[in-house]
C-alpha atoms as a PDB file:
ATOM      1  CA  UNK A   1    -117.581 -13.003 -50.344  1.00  0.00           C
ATOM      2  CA  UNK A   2    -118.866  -9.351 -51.435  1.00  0.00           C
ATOM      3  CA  UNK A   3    -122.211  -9.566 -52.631  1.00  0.00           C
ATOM      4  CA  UNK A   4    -124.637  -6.904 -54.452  1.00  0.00           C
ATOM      5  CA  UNK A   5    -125.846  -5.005 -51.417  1.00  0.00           C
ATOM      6  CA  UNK A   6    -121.853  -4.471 -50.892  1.00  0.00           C
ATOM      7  CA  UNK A   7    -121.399  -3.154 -53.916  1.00  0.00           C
ATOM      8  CA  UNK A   8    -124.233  -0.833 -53.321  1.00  0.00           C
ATOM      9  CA  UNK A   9    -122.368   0.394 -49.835  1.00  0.00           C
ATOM     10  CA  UNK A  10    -119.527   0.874 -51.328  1.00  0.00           C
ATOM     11  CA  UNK A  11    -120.916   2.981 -54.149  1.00  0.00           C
ATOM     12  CA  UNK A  12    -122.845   4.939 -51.869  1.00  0.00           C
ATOM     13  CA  UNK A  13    -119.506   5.795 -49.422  1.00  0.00           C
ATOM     14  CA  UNK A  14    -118.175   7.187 -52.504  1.00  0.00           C
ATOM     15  CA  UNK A  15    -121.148   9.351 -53.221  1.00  0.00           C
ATOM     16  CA  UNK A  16    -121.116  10.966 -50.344  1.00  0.00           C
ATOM     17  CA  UNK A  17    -117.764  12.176 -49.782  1.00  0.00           C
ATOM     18  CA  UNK A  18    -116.413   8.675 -47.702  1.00  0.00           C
ATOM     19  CA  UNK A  19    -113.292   6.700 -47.471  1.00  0.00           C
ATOM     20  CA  UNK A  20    -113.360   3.194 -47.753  1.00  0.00           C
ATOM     21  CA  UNK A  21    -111.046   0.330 -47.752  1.00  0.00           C
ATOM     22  CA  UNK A  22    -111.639  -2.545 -50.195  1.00  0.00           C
ATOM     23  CA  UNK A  23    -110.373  -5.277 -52.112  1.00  0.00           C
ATOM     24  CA  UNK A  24    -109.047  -5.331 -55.902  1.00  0.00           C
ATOM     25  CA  UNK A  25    -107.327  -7.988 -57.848  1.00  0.00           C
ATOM     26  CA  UNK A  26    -103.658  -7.303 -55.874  1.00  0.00           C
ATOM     27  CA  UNK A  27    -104.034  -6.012 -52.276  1.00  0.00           C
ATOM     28  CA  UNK A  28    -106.510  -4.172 -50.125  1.00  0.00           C
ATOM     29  CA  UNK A  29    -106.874  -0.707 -51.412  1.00  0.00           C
ATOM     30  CA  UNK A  30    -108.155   2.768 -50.277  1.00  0.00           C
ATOM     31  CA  UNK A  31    -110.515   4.324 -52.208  1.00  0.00           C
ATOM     32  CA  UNK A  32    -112.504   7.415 -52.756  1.00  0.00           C
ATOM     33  CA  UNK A  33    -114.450   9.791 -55.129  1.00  0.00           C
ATOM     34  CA  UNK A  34    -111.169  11.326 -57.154  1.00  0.00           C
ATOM     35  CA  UNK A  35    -113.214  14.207 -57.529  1.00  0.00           C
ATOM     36  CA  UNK A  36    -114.009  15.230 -53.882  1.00  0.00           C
ATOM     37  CA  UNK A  37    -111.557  17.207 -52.095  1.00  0.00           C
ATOM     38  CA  UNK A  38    -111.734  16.337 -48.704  1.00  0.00           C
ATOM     39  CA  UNK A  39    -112.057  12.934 -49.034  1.00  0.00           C
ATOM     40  CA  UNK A  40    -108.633  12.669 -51.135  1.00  0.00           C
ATOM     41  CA  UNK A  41    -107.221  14.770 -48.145  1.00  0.00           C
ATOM     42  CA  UNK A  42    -108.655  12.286 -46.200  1.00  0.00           C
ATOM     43  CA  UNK A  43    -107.032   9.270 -47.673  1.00  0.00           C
ATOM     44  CA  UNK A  44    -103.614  10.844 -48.405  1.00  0.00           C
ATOM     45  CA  UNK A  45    -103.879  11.474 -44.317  1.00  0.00           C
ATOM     46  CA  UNK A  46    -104.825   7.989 -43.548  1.00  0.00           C
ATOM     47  CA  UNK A  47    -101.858   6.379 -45.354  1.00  0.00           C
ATOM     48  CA  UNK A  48     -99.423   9.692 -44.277  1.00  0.00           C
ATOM     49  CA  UNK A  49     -99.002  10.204 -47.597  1.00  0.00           C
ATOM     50  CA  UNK A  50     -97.357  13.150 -49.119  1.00  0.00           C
ATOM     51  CA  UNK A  51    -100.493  15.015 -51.149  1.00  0.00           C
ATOM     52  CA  UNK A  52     -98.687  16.037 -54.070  1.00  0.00           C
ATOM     53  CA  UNK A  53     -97.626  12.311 -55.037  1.00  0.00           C
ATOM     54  CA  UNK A  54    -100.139  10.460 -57.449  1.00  0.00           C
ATOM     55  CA  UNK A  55    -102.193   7.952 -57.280  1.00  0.00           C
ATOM     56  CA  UNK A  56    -104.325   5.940 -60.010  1.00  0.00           C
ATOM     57  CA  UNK A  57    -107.875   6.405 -60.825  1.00  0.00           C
ATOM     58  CA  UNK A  58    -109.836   2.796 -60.749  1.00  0.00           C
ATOM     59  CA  UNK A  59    -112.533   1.392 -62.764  1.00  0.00           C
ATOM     60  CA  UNK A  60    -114.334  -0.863 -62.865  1.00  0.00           C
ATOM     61  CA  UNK A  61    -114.733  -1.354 -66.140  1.00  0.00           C
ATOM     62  CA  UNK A  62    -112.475  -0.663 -69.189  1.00  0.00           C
ATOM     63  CA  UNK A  63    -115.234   1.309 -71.302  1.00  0.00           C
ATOM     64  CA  UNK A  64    -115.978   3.435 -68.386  1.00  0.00           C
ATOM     65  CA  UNK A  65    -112.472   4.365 -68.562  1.00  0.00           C
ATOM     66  CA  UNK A  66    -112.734   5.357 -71.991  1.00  0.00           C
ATOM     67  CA  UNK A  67    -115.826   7.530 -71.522  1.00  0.00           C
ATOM     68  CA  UNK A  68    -114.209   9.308 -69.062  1.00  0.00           C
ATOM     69  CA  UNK A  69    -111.210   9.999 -71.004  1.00  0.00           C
ATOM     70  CA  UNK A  70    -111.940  10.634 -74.135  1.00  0.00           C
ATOM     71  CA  UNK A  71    -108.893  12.051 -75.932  1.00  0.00           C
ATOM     72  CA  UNK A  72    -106.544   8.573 -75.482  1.00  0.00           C
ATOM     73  CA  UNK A  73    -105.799   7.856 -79.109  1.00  0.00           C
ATOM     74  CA  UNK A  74    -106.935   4.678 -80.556  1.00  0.00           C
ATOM     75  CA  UNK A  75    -103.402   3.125 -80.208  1.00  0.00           C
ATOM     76  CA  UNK A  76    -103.371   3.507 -76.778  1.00  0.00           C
ATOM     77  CA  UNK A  77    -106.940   2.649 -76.511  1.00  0.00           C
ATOM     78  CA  UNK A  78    -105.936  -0.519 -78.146  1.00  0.00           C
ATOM     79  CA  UNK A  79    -102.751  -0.995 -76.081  1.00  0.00           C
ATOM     80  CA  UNK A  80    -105.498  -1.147 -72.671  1.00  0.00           C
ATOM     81  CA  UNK A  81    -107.334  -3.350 -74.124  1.00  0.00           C
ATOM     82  CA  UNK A  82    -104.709  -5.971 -74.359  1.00  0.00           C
ATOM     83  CA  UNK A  83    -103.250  -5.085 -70.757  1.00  0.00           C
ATOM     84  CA  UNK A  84    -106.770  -4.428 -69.059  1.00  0.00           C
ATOM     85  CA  UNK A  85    -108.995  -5.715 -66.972  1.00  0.00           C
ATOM     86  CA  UNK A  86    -105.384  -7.343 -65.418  1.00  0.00           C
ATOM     87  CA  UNK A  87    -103.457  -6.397 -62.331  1.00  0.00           C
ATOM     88  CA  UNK A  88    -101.573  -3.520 -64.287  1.00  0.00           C
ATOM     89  CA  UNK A  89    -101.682   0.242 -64.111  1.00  0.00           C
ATOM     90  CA  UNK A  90    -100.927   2.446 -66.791  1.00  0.00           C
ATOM     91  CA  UNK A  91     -99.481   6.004 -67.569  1.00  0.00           C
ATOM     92  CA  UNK A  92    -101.197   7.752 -70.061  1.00  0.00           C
ATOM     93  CA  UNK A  93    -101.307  11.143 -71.156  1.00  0.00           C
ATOM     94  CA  UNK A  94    -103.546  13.921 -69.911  1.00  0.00           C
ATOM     95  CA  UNK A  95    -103.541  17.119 -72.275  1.00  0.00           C
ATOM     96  CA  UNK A  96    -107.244  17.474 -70.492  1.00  0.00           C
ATOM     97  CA  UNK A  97    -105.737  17.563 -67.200  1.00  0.00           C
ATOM     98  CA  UNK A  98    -108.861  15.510 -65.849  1.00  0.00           C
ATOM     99  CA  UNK A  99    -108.778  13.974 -62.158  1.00  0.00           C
ATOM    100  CA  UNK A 100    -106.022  16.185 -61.328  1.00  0.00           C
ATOM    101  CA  UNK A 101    -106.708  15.350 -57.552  1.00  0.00           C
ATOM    102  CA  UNK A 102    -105.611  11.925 -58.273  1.00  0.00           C
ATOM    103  CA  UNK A 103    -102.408  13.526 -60.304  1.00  0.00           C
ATOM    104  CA  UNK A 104    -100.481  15.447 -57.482  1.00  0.00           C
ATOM    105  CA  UNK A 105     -97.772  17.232 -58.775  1.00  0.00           C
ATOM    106  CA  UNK A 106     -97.686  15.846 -62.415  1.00  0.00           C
ATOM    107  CA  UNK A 107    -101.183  16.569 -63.867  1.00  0.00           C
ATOM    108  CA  UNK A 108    -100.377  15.870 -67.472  1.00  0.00           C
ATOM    109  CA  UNK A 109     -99.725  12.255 -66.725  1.00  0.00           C
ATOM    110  CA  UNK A 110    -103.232  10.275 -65.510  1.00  0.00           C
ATOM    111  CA  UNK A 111    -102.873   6.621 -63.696  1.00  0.00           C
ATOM    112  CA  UNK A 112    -105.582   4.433 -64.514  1.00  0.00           C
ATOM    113  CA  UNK A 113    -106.595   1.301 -63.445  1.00  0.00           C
ATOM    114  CA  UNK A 114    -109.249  -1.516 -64.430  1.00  0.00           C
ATOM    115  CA  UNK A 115    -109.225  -4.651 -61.894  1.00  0.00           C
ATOM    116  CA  UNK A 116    -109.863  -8.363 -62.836  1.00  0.00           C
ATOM    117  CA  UNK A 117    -111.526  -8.869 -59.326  1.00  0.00           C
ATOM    118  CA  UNK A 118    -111.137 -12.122 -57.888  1.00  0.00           C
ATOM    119  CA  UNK A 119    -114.524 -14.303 -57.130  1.00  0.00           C
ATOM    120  CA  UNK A 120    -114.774 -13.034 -53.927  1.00  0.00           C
ATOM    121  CA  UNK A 121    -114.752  -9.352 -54.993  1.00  0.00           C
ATOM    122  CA  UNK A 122    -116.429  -9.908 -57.884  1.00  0.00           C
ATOM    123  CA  UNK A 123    -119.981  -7.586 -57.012  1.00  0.00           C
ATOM    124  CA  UNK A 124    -117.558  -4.431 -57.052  1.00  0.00           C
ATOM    125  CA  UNK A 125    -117.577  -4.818 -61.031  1.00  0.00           C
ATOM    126  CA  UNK A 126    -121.219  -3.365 -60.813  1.00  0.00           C
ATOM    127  CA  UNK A 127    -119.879  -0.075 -59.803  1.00  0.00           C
ATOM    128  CA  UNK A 128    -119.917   2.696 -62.213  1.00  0.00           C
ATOM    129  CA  UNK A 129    -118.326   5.409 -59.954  1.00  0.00           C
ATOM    130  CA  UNK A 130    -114.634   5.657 -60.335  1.00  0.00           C
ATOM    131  CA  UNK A 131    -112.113   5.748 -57.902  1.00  0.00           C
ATOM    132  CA  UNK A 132    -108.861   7.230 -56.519  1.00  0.00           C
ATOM    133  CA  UNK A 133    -107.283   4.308 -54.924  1.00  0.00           C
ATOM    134  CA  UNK A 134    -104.090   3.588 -53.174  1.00  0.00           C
ATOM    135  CA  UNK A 135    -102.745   0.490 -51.329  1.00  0.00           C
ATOM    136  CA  UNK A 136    -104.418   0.221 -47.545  1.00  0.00           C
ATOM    137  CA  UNK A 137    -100.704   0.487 -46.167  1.00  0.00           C
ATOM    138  CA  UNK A 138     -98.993   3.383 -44.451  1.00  0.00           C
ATOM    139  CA  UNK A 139     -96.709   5.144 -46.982  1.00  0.00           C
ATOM    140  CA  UNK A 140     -93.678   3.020 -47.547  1.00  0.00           C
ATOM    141  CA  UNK A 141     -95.095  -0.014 -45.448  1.00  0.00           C
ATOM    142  CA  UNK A 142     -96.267  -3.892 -46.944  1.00  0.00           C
ATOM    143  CA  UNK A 143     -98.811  -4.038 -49.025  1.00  0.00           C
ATOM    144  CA  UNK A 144    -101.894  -5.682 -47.107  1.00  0.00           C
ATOM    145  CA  UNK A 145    -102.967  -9.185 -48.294  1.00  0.00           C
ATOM    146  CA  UNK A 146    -105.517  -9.463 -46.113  1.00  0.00           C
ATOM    147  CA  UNK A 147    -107.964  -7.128 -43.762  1.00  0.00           C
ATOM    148  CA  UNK A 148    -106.073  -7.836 -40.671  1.00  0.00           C
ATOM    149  CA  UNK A 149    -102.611  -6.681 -42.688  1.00  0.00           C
ATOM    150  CA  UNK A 150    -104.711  -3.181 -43.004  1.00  0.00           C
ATOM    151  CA  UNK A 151    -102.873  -0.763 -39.910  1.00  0.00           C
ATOM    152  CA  UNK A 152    -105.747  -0.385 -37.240  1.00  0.00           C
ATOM    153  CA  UNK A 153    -105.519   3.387 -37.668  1.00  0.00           C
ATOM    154  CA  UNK A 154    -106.200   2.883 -41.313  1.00  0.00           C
ATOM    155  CA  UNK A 155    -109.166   0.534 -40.508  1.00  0.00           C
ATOM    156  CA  UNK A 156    -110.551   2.946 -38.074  1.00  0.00           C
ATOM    157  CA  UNK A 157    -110.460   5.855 -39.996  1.00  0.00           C
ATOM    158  CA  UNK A 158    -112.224   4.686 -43.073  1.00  0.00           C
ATOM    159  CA  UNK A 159    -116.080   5.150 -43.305  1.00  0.00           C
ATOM    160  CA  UNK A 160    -116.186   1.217 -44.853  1.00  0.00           C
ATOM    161  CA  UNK A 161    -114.627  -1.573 -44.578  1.00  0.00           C
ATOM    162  CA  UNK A 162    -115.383  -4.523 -47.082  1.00  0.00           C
ATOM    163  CA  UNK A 163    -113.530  -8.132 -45.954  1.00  0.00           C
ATOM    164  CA  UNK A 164    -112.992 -10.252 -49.072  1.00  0.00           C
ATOM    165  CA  UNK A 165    -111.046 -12.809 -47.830  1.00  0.00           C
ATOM    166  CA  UNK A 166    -106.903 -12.702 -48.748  1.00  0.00           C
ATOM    167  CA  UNK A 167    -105.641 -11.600 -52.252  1.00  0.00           C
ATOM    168  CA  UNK A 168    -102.855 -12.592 -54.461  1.00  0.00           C
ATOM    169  CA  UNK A 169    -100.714  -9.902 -52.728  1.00  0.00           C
ATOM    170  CA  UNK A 170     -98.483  -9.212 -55.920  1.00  0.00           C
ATOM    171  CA  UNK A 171     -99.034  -5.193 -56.635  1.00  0.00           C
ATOM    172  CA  UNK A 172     -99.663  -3.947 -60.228  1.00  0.00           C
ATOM    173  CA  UNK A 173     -96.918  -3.892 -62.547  1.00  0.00           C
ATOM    174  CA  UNK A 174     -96.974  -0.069 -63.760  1.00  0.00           C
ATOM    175  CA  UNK A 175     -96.763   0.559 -67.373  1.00  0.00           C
ATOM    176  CA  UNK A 176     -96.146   4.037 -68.785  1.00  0.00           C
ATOM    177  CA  UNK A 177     -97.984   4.466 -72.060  1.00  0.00           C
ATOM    178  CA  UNK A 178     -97.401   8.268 -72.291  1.00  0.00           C
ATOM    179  CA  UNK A 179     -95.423   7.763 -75.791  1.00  0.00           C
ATOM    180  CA  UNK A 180     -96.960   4.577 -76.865  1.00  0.00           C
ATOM    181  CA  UNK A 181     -99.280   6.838 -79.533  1.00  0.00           C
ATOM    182  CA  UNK A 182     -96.908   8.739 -81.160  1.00  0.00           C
ATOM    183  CA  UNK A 183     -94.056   5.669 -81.627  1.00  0.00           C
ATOM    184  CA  UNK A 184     -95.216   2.598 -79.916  1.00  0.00           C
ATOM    185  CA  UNK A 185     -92.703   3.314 -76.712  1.00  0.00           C
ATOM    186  CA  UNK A 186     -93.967   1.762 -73.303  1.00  0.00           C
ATOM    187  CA  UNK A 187     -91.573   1.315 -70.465  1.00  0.00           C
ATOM    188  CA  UNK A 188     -92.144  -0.775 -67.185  1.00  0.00           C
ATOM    189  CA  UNK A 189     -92.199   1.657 -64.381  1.00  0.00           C
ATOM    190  CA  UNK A 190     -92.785  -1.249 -61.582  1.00  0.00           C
ATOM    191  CA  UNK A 191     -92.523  -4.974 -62.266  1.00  0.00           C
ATOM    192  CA  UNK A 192     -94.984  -6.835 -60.450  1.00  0.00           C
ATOM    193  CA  UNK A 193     -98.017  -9.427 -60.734  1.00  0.00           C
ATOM    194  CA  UNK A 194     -97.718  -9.418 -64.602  1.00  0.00           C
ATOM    195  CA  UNK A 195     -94.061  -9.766 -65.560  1.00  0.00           C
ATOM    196  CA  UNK A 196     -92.153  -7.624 -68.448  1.00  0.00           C
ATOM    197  CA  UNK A 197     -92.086  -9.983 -70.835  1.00  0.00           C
ATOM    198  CA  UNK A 198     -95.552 -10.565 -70.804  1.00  0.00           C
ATOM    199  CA  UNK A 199     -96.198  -6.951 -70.844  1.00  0.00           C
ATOM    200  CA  UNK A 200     -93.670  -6.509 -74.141  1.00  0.00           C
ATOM    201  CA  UNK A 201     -95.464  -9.532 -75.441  1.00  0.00           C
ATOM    202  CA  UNK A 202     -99.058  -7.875 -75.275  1.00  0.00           C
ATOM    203  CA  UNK A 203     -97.742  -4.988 -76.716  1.00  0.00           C
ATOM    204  CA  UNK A 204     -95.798  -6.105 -79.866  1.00  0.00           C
END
């Protein structure tokens, strides 16, 4: 179980530039400052990942989210708060073009992210920094329930590794919000731990 001085570590990876791998509320992730550079390069290297696809932006809690992006009108502000904290991303739209290391080659659309960490990851909800994250897998390969899922390479590579014990295992279901202000559209990019129905149900 992840305690406070964890949390701390993990924080302070981010700070400087480092590349950790850690648990959310679906599988072990990758994570990073979205804002630094090399550390993106980094990750996107670890996982062989093409840099120009996206990847979501985490936090760690919903209102940080909505500090950091301001312009989401208050119907899609409304729509998170019925889907988040929950093991769902969301598309949203990004006139600001903010994060657009996290955005590859689409940065008017912005992935976000707000865990409902499990009890054994539950420190991590102290962190104010946001993340880029990504699943701790090789590009294309499972999604990794537990540290010893995480490739060695991957696990070697990172500056931090946090061990939180296994996870569900069920990705996100991906939601894109992108015309849910203007006419109450959403569409279900990726089915997954939360299923459609729900998702149409939370939404009206």
């Amino acid at each position: 179980m992840l305690d406070a001085a964890d949390a701390e570590t993990f924080a302070r990876c981010l700070r400087v530039g480092g590349v950790a791998v850690f648990p959310s509320d679906t599988v072990y992730g990758l994570a990073c400052d979205p804002q630094e550079k090399e550390a993106v390069r980094r990750l996107y290297a670890l996982k062989r990942r093409d840099i120009e696809k996206p990847s979501a932006v985490m936090f760690f809690d919903l209102e940080l989210a909505f500090a950091a992006v301001p312009e989401l009108g208050p119907r899609t502000r409304g729509a998170l708060e019925r889907l988040l904290p929950g093991p769902v991303g969301v598309l949203v739209p990004n006139p600001a073009r903010r994060f657009g290391l996290a955005c590859g080659d689409d940065p008017g659309t912005l992935g976000l992210r707000v865990p409902d960490l499990p009890a054994a990851a539950f420190a991590l909800h102290t962190v104010r920094w946001p993340v880029l994250q990504s699943s701790a897998n090789l590009a294309g390969g499972p999604d990794p329930i537990a540290i010893g899922d995480v490739p060695q390479g991957i696990r070697d590579g990172a500056d931090l590794v946090l061990d939180a014990g296994p996870l569900p295992g069920t990705p996100s279901t991906m939601v894109d919000l992108r015309g849910y202000e203007d006419d109450g559209t959403f569409a279900i990019v990726r089915e997954g731990a939360v299923a459609a129905a729900e998702i149409a149900r939370r939404l009206g």
